[in-house]
Protein backbone atom coordinates (compact mmCIF):
# COMPACT_ATOMS: atom_id res chain seq x y z
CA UNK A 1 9.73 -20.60 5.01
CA UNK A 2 13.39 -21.67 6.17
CA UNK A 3 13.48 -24.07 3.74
CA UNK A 4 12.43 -21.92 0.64
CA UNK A 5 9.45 -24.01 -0.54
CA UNK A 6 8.57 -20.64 -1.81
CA UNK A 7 11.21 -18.68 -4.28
CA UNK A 8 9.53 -15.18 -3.28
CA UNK A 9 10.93 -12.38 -6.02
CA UNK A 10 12.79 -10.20 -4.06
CA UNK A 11 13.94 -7.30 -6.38
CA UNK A 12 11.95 -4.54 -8.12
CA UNK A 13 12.28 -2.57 -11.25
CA UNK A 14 12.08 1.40 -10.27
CA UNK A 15 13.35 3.31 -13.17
CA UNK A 16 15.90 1.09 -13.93
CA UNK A 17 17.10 1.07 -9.89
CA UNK A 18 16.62 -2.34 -8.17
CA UNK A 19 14.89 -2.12 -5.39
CA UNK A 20 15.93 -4.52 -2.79
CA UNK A 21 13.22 -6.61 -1.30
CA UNK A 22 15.41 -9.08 1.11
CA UNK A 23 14.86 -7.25 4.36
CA UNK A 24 11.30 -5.43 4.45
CA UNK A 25 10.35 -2.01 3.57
CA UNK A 26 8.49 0.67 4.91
CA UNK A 27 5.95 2.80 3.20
CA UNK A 28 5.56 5.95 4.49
CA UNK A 29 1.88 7.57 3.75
CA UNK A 30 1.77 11.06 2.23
CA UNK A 31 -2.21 11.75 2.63
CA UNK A 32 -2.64 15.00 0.28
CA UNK A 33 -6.48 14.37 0.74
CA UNK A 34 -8.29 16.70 3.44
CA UNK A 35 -11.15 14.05 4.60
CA UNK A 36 -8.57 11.16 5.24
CA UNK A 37 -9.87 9.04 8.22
CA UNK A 38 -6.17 10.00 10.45
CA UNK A 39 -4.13 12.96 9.14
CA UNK A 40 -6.72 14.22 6.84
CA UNK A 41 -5.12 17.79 5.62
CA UNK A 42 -2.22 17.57 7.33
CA UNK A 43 -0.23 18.01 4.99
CA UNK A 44 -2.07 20.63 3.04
CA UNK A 45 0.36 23.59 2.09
CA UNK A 46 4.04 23.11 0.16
CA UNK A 47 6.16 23.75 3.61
CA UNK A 48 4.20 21.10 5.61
CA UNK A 49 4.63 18.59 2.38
CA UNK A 50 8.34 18.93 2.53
CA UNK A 51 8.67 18.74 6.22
CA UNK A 52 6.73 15.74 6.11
CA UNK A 53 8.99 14.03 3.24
CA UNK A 54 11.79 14.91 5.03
CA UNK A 55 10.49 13.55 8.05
CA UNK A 56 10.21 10.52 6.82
CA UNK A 57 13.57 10.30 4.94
CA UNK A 58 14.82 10.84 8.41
CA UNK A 59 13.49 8.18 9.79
CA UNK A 60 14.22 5.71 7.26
CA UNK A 61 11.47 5.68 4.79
CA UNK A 62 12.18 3.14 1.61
CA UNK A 63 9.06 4.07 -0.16
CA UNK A 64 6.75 7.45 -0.24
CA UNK A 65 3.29 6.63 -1.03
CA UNK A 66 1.14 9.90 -1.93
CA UNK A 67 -2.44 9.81 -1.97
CA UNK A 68 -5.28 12.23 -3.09
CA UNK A 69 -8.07 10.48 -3.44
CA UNK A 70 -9.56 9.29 0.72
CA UNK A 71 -10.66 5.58 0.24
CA UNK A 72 -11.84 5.24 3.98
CA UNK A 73 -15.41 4.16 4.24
CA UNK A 74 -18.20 6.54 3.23
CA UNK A 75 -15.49 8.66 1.69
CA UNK A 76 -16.79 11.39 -0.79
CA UNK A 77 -15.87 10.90 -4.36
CA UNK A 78 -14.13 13.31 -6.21
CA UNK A 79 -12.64 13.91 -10.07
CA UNK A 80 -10.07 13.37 -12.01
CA UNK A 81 -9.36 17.16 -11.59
CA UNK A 82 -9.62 17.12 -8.18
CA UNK A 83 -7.59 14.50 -7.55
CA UNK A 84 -4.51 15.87 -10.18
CA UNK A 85 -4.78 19.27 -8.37
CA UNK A 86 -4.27 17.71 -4.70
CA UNK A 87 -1.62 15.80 -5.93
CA UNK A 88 0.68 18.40 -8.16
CA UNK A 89 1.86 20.30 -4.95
CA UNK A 90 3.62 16.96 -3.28
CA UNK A 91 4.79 15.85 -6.34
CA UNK A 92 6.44 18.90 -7.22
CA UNK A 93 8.07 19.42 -3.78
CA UNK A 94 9.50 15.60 -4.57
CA UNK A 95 10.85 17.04 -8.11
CA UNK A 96 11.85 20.60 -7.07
CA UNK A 97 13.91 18.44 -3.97
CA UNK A 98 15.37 15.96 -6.49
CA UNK A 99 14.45 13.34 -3.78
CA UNK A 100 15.27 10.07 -4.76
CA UNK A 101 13.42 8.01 -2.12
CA UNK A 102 11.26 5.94 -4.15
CA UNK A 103 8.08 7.27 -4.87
CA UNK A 104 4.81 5.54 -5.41
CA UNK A 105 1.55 7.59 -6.08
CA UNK A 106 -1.81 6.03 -4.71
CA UNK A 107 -4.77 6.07 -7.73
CA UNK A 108 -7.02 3.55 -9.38
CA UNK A 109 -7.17 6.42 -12.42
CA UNK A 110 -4.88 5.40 -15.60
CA UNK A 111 -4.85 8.83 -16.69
CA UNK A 112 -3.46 9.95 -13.09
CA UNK A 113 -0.95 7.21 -13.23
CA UNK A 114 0.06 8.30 -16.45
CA UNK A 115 0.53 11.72 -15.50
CA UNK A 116 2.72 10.50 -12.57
CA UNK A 117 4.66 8.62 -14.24
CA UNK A 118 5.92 10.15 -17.59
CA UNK A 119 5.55 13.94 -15.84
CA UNK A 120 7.17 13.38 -12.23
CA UNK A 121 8.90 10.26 -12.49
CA UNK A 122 6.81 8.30 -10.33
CA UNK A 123 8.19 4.58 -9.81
CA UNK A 124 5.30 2.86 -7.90
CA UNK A 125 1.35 2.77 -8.83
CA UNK A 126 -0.88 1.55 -5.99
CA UNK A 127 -4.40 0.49 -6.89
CA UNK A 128 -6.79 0.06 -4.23
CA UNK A 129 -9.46 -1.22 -6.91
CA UNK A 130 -7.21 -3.42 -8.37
CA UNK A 131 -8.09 -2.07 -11.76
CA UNK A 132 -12.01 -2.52 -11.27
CA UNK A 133 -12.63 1.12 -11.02
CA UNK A 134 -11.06 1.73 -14.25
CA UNK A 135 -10.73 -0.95 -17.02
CA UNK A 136 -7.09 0.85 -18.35
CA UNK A 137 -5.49 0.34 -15.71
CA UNK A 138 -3.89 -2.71 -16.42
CA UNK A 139 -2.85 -1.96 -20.39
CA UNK A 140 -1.46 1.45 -18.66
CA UNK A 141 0.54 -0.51 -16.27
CA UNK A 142 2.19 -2.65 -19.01
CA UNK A 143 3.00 0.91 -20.86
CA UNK A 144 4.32 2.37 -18.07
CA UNK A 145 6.47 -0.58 -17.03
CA UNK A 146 6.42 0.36 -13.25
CA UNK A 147 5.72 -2.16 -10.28
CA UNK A 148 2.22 -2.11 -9.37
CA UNK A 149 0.58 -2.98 -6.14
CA UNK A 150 -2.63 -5.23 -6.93
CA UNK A 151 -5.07 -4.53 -3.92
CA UNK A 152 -8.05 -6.80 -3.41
CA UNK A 153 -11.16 -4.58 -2.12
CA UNK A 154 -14.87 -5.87 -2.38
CA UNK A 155 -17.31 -3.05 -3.21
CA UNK A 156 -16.62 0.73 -3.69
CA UNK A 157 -15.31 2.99 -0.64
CA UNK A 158 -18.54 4.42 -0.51
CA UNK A 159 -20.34 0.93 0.07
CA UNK A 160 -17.06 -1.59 0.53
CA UNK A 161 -17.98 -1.44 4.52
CA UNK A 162 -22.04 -1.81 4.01
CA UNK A 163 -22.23 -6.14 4.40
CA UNK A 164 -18.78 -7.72 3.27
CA UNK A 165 -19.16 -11.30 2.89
CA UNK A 166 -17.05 -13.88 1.69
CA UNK A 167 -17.63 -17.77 1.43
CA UNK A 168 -13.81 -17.98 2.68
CA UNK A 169 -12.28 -15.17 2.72
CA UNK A 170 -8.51 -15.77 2.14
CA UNK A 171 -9.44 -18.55 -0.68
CA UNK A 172 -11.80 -16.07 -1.78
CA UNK A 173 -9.04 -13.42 -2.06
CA UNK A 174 -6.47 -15.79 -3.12
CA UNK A 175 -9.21 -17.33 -5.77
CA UNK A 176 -9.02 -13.28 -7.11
CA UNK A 177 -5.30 -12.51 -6.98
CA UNK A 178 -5.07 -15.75 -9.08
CA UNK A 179 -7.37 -13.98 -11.93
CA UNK A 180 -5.86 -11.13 -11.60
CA UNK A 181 -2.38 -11.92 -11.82
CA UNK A 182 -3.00 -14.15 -15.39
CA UNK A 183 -4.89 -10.97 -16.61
CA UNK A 184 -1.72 -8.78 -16.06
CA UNK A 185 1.14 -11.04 -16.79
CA UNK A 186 -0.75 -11.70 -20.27
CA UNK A 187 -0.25 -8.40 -20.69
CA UNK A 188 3.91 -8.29 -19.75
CA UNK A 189 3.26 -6.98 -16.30
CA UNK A 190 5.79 -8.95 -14.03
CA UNK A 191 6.85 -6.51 -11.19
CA UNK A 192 3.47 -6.95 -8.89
CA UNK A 193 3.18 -6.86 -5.35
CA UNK A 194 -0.10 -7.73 -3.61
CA UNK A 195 -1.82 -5.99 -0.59
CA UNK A 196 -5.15 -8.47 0.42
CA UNK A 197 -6.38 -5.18 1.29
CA UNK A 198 -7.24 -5.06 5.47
CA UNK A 199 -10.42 -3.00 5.87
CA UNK A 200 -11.72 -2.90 2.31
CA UNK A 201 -14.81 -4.76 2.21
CA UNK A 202 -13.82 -6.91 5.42
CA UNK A 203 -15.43 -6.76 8.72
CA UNK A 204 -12.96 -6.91 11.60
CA UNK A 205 -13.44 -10.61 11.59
CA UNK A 206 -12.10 -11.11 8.35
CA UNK A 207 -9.39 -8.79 9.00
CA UNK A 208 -7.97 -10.64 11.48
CA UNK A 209 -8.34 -14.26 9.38
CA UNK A 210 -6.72 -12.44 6.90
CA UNK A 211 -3.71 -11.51 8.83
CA UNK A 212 -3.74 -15.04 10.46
CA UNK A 213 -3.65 -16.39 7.37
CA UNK A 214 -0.74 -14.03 5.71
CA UNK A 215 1.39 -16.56 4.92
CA UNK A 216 -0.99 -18.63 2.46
CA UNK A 217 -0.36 -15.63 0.10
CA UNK A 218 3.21 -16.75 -0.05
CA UNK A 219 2.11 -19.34 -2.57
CA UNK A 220 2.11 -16.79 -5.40
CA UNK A 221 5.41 -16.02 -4.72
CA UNK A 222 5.16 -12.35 -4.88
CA UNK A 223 5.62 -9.40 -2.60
CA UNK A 224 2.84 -8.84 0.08
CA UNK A 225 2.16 -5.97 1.82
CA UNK A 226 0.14 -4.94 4.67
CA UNK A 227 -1.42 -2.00 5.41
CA UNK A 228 -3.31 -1.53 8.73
CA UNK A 229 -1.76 1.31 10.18
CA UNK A 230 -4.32 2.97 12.78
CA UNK A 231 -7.10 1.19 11.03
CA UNK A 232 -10.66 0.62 12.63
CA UNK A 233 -9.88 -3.12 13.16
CA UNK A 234 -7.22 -1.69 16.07
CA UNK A 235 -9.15 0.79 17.36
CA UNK A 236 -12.61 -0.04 17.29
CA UNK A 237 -11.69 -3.33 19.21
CA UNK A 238 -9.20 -1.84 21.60
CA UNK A 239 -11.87 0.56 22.30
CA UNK A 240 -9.47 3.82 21.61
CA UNK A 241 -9.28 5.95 18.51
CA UNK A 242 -7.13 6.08 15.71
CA UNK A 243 -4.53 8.81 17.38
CA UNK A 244 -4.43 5.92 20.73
CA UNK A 245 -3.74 2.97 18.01
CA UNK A 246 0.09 2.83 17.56
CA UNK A 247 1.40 0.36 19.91
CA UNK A 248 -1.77 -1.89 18.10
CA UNK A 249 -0.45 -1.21 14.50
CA UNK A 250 3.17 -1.80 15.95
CA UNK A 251 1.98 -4.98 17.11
CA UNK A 252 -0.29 -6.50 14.12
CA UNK A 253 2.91 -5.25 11.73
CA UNK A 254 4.92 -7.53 13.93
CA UNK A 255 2.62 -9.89 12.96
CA UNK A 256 2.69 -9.61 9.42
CA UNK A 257 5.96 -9.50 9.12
CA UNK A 258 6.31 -12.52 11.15
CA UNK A 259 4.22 -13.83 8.33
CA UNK A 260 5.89 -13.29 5.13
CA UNK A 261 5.08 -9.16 4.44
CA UNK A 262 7.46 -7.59 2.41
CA UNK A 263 6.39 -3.93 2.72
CA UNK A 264 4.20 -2.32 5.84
CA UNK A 265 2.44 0.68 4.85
CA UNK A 266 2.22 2.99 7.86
CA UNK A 267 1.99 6.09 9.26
CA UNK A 268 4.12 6.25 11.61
CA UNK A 269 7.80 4.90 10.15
CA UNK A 270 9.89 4.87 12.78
CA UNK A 271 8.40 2.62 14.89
CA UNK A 272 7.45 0.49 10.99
CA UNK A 273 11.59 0.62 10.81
CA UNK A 274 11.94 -0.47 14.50
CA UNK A 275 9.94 -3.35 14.02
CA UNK A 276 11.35 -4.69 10.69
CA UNK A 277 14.79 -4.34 12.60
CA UNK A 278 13.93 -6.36 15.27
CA UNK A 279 12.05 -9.50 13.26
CA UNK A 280 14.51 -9.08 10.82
CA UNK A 281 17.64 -9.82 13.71
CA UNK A 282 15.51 -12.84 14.99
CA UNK A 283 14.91 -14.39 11.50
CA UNK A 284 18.56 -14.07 11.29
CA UNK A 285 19.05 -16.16 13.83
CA UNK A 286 16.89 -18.99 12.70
C-alpha cells in the first residue's frame, strides 16, 4: 500500500547472504520429476540440467527451485529414495558449477530437506504440504535455519482436486497461515514466505478469488508468492493447453504482482522478469 499500513519484511537470510526482497523475484522451476503435468522429464540427463540452469541464469533467474517429487493432481507417489535419487543429479550439477544463484529445493520430506541443506548447500525449502505430510518438518526448519515457503494445500495430490470446499476461502486460508505461522515462530522460525497455494485443493473458482483477493495476505506482513505458471485454471478456461498458456500466466502474474507478490514461480522467466520490470517502473511512478 503507498502508505505502508503494512511493514512487509523485505530481506531474507540465505546462508548468511541477504536476499533482497524490494523489487520481486523470479523463481525459475527445475522439474527433475518425469510425470510433471508441463516439462515432465525434460530435464532428465546431467547436460540438459545444466543447460537448463544456465538458461535460466541467463535470463535473470533470482531463485532455482528443484523439484522431484510431481504434486499435480492424481500424481503417483513415490519414496524417499526415489525422490533423493531424482534429485542428486541437479544438485550436483549446481555444486560441481559452484553456481551461486540461490537455490531452493521443493519437498515436504525433513529428511530430504536435511540432506539438501547440510550436503549441497541448499538455501530455500518449499513445502507444498505445509508440514502436514510430515510432522518434522517444522523442528527441521528451525535446525536448518533456512527461509521456508509455507504453502496452504487442502487434501493430498492424489485427492487435493477430488471436491475442494471452503466456507471462505481466503479467510479460510488466511484462518490457516495464522496457525501455522504461531506454530513455527514458537519454534524460532522467522524467515517465512507464504504461497496460498493456486490449484491445490481449489477449483478454478477459488483460484481466481484467491488471486482477487492477493492483497488481504498482506496483513501478515510476509512475503507472498504465486505460483500459477501454465496451470489448469489458464488453460482449462481459455480452452488451450498448458504449452498455449503463456501470455495467460504472463497476464495473471501481472496480476499478482499488481497485488502485493513478492516472488512468481514460473516456468518461463523471461517473460516472469519482463513483467516484474514493467509493474515495478509503474509502481515507481506512483
Amino acid at each position: 500500500m503507498k502508505n505502508g499500513v503494512f511493514n512487509k519484511k523485505r530481506t531474507l537470510n540465505c546462508n548468511g547472504k541477504l536476499l533482497n526482497l524490494q523489487k520481486p523475484l523470479v523463481m525459475g522451476i527445475l522439474n527433475v520429476s518425469p510425470d510433471s503435468f508441463f516439462d515432465g522429464g525434460k530435464h532428465s540427463s546431467p547436460d540438459k540440467l545444466q543447460e537448463r540452469i544456465e538458461e535460466m541464469i541467463a535470463q535473470g533467474v533470482d531463485i532455482i527451485d528443484i523439484g522431484a517429487y510431481s504434486s499435480r493432481p492424481g500424481a503417483k507417489e513415490i519414496s524417499l529414495k526415489e525422490e533423493l535419487e531424482r534429485l542428486k543429479p541437479a544438485l550436483e550439477v549446481i555444486v560441481k558449477k559452484s553456481i551461486s544463484t540461490v537455490v531452493s529445493v521443493d519437498t515436504f520430506r525433513s529428511e530430504i530437506a536435511k540432506i539438501a541443506v547440510y550436503e549441497y548447500g541448499v538455501s530455500f525449502i518449499n513445502d507444498i504440504s505445509g508440514g502436514e505430510m510430515d510432522k518434522m518438518m517444522f523442528e527441521t526448519i528451525s535446525k536448518l535455519n533456512v527461509p521456508y515457503i509455507l504453502m496452504h494445500m487442502q487434501g493430498m495430490p492424489q485427492n487435493m482436486q477430488a471436491n475442494p470446499v471452503y466456507g471462505n476461502v481466503t479467510e479460510d486460508i488466511i484462518k490457516y497461515f495464522y496457525q501455522k505461522l504461531d506454530t513455527l515462530k514458537q519454534l524460532g522460525v522467522h524467515d517465512i514466505i507464504i504461497d496460498p497455494g493456486f490449484g491445490f485443493g481449489k477449483t478454478m473458482d477459488h483460484n481466481y478469488e484467491i488471486l482477487n483477493n492477493l492483497e488481504d495476505f498482506r496483513i501478515f506482513e510476509l512475503p507472498i508468492l504465486a505460483g500459477f505458471s501454465r496451470k489448469s485454471m489458464i488453460y482449462k478456461y481459455l480452452n488451450c493447453t498448458a504449452a498455449d498458456s503463456l501470455n495467460g500466466t504472463s497476464v495473471l502474474n501481472t496480476i499478482a504482482l499488481q497485488k502485493g507478490a513478492d516472488i512468481l514461480r514460473v516456468h518461463d522467466v523471461m517473460e516472469a522478469k519482463q513483467a516484474v520490470d514493467l509493474v515495478y517502473k509503474t509502481k515507481l511512478h506512483e
